[in-house]
PDB file of N, CA and C in Angstrom:
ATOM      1  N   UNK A   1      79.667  82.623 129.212  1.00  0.00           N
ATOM      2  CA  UNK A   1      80.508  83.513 129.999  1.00  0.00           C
ATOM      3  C   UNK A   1      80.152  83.357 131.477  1.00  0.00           C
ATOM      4  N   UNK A   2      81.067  83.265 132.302  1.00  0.00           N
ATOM      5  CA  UNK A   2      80.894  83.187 134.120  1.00  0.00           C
ATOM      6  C   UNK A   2      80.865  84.861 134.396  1.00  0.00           C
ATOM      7  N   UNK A   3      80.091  85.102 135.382  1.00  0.00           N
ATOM      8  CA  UNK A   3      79.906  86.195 136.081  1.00  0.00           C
ATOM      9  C   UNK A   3      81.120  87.123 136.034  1.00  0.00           C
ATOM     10  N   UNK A   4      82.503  86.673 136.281  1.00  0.00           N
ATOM     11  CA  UNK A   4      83.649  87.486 136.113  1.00  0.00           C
ATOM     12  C   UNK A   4      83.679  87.916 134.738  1.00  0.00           C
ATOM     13  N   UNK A   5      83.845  86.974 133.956  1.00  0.00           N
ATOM     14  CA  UNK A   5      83.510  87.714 132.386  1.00  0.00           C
ATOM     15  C   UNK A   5      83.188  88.558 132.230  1.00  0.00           C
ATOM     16  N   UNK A   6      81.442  88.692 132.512  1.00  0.00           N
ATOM     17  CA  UNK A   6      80.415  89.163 132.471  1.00  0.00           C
ATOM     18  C   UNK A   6      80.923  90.838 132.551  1.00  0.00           C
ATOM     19  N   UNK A   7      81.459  90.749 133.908  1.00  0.00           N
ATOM     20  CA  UNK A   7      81.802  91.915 134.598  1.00  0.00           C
ATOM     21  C   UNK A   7      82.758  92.630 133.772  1.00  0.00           C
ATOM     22  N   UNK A   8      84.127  91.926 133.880  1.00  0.00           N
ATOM     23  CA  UNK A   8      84.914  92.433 132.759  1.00  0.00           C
ATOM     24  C   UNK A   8      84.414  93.361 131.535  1.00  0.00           C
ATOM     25  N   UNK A   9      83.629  92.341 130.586  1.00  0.00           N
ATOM     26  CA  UNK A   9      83.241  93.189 129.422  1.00  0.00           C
ATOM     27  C   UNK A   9      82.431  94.128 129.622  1.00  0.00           C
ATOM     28  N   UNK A  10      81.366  94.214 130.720  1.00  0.00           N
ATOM     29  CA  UNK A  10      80.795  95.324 131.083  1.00  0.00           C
ATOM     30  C   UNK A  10      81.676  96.728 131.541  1.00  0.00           C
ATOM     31  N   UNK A  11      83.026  96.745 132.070  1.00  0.00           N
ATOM     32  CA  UNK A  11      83.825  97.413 132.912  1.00  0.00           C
ATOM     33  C   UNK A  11      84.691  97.868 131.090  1.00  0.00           C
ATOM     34  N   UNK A  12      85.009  96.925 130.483  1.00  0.00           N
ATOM     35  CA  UNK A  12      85.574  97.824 129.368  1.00  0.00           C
ATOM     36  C   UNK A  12      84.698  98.388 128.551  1.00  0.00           C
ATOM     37  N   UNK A  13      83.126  98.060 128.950  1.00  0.00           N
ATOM     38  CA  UNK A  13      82.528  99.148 127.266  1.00  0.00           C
ATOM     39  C   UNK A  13      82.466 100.136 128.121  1.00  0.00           C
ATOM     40  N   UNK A  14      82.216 100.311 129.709  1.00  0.00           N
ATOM     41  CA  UNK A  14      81.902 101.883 130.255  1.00  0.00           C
ATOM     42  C   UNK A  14      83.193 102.151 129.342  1.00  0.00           C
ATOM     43  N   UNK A  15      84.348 101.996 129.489  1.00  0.00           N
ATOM     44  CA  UNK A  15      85.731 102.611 129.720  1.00  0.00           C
ATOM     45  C   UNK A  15      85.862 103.084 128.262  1.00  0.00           C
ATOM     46  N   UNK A  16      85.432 102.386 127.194  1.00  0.00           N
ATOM     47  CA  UNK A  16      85.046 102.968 125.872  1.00  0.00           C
ATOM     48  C   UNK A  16      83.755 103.400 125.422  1.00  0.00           C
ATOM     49  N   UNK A  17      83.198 103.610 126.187  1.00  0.00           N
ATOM     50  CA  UNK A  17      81.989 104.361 125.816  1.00  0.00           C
ATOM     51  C   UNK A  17      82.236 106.008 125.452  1.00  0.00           C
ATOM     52  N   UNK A  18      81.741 106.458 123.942  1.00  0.00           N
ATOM     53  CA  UNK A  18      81.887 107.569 123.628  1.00  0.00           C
ATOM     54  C   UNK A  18      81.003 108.811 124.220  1.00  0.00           C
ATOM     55  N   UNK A  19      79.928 107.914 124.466  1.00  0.00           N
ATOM     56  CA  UNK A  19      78.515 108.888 124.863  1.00  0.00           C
ATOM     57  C   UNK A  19      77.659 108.340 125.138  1.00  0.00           C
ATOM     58  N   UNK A  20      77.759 108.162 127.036  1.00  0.00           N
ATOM     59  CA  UNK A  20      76.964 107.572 127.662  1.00  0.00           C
ATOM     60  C   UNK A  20      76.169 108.007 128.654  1.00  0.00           C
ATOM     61  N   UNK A  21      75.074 107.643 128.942  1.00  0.00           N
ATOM     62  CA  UNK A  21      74.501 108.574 129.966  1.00  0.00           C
ATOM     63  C   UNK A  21      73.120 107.427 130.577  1.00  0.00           C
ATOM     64  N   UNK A  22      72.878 108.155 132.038  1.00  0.00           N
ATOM     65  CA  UNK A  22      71.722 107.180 132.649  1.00  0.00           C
ATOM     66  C   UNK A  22      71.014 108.056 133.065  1.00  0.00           C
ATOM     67  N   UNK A  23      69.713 107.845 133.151  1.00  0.00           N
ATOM     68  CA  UNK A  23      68.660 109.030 134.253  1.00  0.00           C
ATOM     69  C   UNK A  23      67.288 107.926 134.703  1.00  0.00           C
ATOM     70  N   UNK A  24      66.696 108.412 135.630  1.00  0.00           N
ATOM     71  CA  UNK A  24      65.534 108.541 136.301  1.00  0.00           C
ATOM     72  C   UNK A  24      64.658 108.542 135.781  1.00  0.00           C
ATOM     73  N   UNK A  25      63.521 108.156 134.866  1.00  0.00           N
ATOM     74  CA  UNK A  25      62.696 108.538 134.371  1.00  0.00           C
ATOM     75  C   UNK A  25      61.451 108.441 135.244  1.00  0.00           C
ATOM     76  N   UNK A  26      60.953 107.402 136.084  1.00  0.00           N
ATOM     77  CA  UNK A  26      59.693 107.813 136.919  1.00  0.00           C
ATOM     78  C   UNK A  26      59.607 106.136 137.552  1.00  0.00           C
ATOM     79  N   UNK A  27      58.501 106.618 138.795  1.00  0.00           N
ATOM     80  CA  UNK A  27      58.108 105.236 139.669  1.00  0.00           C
ATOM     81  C   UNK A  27      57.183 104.728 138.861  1.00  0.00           C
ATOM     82  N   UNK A  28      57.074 103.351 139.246  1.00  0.00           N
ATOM     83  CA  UNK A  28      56.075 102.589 138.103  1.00  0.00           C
ATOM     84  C   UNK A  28      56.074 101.000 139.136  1.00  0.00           C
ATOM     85  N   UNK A  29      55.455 100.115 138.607  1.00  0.00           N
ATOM     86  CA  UNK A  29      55.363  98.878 139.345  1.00  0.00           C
ATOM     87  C   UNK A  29      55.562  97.716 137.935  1.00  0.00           C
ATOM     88  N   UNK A  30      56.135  96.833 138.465  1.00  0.00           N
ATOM     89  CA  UNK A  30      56.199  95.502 138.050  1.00  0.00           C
ATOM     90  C   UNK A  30      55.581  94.488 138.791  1.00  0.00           C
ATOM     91  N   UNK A  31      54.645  94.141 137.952  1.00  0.00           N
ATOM     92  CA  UNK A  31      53.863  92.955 138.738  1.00  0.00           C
ATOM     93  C   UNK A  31      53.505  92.864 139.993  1.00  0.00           C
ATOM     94  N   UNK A  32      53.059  94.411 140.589  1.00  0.00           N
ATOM     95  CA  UNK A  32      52.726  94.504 141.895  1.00  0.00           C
ATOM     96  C   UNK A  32      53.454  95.206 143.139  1.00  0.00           C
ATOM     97  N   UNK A  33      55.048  95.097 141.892  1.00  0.00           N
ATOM     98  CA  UNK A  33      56.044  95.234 142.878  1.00  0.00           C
ATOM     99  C   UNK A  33      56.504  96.855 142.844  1.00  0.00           C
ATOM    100  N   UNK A  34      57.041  97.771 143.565  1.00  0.00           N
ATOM    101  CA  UNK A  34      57.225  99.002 143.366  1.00  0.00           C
ATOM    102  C   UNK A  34      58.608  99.322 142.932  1.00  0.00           C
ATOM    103  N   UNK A  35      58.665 100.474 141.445  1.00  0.00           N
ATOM    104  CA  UNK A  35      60.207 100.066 141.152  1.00  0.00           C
ATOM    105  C   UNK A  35      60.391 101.495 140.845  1.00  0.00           C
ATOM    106  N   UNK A  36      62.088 101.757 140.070  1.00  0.00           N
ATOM    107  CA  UNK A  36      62.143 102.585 139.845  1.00  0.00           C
ATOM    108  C   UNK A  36      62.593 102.656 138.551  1.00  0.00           C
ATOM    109  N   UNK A  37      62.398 103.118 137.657  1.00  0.00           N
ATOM    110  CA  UNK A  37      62.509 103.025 135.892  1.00  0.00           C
ATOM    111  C   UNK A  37      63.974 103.803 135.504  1.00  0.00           C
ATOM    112  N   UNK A  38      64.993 103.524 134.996  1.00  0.00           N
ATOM    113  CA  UNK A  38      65.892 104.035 134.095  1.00  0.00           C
ATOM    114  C   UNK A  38      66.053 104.168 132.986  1.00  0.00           C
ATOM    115  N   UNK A  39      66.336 105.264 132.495  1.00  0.00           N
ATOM    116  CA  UNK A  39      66.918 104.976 130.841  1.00  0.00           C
ATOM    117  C   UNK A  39      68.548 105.219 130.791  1.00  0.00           C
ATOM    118  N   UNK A  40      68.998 103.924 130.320  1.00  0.00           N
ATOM    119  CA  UNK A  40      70.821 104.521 130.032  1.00  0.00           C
ATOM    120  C   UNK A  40      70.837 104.557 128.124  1.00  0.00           C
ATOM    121  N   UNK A  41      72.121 105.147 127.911  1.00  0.00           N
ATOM    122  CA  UNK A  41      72.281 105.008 126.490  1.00  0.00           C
ATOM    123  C   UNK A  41      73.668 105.136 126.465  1.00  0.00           C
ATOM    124  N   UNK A  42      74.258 104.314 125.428  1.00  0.00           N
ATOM    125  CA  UNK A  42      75.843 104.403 125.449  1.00  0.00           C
ATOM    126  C   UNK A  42      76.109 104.374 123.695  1.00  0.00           C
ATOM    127  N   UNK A  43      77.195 104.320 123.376  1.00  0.00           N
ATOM    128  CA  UNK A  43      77.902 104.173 121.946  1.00  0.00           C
ATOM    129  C   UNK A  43      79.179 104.100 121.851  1.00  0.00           C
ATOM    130  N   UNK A  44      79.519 103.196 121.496  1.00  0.00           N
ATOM    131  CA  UNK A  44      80.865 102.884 121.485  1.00  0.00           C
ATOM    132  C   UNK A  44      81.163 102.477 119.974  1.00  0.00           C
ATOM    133  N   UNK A  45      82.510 102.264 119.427  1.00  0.00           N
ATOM    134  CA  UNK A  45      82.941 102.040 118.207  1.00  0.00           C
ATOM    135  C   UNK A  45      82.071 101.494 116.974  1.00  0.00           C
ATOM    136  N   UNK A  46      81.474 100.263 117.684  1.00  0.00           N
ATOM    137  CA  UNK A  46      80.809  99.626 116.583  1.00  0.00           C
ATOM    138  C   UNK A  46      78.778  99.475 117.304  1.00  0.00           C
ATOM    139  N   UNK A  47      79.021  99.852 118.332  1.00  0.00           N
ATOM    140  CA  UNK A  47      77.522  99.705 118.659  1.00  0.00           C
ATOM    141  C   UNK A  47      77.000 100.729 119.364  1.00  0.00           C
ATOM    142  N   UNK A  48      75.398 101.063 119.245  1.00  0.00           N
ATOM    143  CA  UNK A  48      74.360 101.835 119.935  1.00  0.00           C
ATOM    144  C   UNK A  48      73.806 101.402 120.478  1.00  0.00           C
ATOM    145  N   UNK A  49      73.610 101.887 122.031  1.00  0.00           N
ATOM    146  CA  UNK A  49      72.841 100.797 122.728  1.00  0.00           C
ATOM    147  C   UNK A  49      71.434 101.596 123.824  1.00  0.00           C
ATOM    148  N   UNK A  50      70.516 101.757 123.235  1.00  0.00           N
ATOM    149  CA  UNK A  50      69.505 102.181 124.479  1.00  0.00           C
ATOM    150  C   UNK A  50      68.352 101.136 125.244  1.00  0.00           C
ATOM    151  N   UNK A  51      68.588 101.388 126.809  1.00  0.00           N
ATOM    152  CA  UNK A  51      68.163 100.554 127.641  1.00  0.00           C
ATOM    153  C   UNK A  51      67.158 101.036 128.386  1.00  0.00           C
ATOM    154  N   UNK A  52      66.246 100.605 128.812  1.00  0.00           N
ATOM    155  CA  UNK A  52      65.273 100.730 130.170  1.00  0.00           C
ATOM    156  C   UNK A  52      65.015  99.889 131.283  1.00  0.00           C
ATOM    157  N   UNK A  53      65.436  99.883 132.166  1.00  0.00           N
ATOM    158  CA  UNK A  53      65.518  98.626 133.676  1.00  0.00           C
ATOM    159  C   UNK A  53      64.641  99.361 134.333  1.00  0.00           C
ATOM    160  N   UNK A  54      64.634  98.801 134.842  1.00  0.00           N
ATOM    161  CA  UNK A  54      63.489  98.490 136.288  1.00  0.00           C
ATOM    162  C   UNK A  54      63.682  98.098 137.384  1.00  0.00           C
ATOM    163  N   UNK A  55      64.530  98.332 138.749  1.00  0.00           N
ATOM    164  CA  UNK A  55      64.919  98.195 139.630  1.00  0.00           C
ATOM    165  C   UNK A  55      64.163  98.392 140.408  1.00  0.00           C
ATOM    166  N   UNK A  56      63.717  97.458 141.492  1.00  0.00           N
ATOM    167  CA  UNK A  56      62.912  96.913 142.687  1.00  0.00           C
ATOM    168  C   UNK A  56      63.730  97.905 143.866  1.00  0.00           C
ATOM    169  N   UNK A  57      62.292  99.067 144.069  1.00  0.00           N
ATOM    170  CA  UNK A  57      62.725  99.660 145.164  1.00  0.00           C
ATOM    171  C   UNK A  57      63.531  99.352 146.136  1.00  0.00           C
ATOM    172  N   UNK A  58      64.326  99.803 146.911  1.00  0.00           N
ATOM    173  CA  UNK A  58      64.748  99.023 148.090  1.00  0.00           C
ATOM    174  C   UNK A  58      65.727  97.689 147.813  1.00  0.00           C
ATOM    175  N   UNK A  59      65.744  96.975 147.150  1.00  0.00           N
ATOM    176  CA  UNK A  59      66.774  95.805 147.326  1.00  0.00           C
ATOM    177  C   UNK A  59      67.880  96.152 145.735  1.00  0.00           C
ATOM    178  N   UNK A  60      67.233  97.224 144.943  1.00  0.00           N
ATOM    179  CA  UNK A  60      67.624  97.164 143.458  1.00  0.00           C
ATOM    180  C   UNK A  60      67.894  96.129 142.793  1.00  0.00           C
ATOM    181  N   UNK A  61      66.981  95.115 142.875  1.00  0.00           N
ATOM    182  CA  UNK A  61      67.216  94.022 141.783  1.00  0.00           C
ATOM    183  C   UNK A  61      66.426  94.543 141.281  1.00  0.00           C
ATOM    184  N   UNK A  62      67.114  93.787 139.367  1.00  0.00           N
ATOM    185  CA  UNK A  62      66.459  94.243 137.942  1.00  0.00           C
ATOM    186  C   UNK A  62      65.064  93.391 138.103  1.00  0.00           C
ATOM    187  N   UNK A  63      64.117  93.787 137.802  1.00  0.00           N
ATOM    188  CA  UNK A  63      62.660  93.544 137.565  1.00  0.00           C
ATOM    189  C   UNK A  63      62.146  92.948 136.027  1.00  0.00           C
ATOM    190  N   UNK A  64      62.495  93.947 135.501  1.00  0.00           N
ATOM    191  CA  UNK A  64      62.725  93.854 133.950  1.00  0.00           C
ATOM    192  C   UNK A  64      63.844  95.023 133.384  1.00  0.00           C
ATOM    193  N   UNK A  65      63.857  94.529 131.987  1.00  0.00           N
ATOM    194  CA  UNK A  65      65.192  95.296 131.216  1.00  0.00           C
ATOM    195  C   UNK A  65      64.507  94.887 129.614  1.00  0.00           C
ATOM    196  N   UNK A  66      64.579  96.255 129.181  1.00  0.00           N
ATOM    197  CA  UNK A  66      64.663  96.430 127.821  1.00  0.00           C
ATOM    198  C   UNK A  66      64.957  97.024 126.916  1.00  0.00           C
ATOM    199  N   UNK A  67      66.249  96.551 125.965  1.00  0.00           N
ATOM    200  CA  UNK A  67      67.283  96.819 125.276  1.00  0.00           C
ATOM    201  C   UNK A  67      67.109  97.053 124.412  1.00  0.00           C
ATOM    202  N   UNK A  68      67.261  97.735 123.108  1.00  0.00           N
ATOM    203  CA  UNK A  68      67.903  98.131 121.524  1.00  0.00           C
ATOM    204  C   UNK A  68      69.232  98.489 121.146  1.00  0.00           C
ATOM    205  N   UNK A  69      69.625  97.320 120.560  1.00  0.00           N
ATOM    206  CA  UNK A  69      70.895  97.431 120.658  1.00  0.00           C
ATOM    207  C   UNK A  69      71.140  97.553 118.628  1.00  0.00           C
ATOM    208  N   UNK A  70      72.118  98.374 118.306  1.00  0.00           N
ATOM    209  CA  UNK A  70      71.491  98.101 116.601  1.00  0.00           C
ATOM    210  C   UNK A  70      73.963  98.240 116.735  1.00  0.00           C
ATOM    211  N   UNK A  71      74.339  97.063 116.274  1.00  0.00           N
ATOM    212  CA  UNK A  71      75.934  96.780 116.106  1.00  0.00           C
ATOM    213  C   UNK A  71      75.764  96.757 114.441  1.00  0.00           C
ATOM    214  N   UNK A  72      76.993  97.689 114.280  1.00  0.00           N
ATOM    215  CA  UNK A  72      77.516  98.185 112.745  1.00  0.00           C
ATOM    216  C   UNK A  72      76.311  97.922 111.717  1.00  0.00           C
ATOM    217  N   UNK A  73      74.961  98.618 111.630  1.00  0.00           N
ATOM    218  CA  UNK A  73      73.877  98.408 111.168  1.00  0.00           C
ATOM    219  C   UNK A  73      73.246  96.782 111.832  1.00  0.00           C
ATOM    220  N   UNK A  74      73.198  96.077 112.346  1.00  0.00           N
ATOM    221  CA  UNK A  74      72.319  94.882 112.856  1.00  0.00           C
ATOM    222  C   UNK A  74      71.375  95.454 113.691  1.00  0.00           C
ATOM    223  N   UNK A  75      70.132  95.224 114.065  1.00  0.00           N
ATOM    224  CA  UNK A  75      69.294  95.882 115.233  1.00  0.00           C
ATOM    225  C   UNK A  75      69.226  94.720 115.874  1.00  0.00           C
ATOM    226  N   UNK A  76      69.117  94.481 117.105  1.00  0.00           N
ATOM    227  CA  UNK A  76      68.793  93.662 118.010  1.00  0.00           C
ATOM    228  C   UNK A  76      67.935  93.979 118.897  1.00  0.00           C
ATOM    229  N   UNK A  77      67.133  93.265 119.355  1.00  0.00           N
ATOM    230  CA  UNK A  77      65.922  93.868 120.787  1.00  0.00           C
ATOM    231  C   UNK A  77      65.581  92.905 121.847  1.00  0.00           C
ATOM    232  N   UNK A  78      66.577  93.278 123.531  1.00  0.00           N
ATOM    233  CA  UNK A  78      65.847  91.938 124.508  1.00  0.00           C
ATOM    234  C   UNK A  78      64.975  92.325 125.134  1.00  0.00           C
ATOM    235  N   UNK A  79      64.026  91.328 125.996  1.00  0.00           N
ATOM    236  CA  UNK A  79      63.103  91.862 126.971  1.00  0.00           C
ATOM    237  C   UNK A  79      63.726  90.798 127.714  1.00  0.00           C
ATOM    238  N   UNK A  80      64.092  91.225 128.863  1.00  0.00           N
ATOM    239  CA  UNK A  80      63.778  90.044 129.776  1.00  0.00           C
ATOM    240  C   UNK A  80      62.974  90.492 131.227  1.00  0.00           C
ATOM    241  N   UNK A  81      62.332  89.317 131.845  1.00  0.00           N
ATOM    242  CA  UNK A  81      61.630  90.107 132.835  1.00  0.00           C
ATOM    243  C   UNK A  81      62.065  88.806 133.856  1.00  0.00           C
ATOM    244  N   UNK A  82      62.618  88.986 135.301  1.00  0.00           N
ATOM    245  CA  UNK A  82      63.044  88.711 136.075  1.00  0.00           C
ATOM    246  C   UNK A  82      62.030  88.193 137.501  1.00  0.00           C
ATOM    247  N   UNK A  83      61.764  86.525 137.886  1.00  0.00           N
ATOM    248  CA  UNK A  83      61.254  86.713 138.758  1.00  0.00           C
ATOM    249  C   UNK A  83      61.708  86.096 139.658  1.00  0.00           C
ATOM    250  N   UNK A  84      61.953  86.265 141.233  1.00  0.00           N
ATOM    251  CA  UNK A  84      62.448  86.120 142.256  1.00  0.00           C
ATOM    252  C   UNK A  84      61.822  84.984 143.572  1.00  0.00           C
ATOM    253  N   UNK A  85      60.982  84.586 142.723  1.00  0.00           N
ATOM    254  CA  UNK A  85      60.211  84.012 143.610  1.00  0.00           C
ATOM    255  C   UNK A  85      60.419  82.373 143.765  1.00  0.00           C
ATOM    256  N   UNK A  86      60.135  82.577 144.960  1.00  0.00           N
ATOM    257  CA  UNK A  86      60.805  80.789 144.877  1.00  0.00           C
ATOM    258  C   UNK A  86      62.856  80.646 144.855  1.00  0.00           C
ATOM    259  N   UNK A  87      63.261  81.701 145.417  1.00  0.00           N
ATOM    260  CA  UNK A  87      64.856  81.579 144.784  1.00  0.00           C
ATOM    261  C   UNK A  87      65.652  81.306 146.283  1.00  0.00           C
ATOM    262  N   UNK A  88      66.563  80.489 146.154  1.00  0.00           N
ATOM    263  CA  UNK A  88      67.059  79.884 147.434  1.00  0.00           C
ATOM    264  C   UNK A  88      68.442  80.369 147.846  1.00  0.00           C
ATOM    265  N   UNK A  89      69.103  80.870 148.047  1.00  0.00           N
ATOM    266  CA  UNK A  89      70.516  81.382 147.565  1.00  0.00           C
ATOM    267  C   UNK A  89      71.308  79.598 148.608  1.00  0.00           C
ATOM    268  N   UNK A  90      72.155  79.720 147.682  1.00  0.00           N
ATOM    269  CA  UNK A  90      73.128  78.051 147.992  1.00  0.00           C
ATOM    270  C   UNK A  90      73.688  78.059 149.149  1.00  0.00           C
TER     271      UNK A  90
END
């Protein structure tokens, strides 16, 4: 999927999301770096989805993100952790 995709399908699960919600949970650091922690949770038709990111004070790039996602009974679980270093923009 290209970035527009991306966006798209993100823009229709808000729009079907039955019960969704995001909050604040507390400051914390990634690898040195100072961030700010979220929890979102959504549900839509066929999936449950609870998340925790990590957004880099000040510029809000994701730091890390970690997902449970469980579609029409399947559980799924990502971690990904994000690093910035060394990155050149084109």
């Amino acid at each position: 999927m290209n970035v527009q995709q991306v966006q798209k399908q993100e823009d229709e699960n808000i729009r079907n999301a039955r019960n969704a919600s995001c909050r604040y949970l507390r400051d914390e650091s990634v690898e040195g770096q100072p961030a700010e922690v979220y929890s979102a949770h959504s549900e839509t038709a066929g999936a449950i989805s609870d998340t925790v990111v990590w957004l880099a004070k000040g510029g809000r790039r994701v730091l890390r993100e970690e997902e449970d996602v469980n579609v029409s009974g399947e559980k799924m679980h990502w971690s990904i952790r994000v690093d910035y270093t060394n990155v050149i923009a084109p």
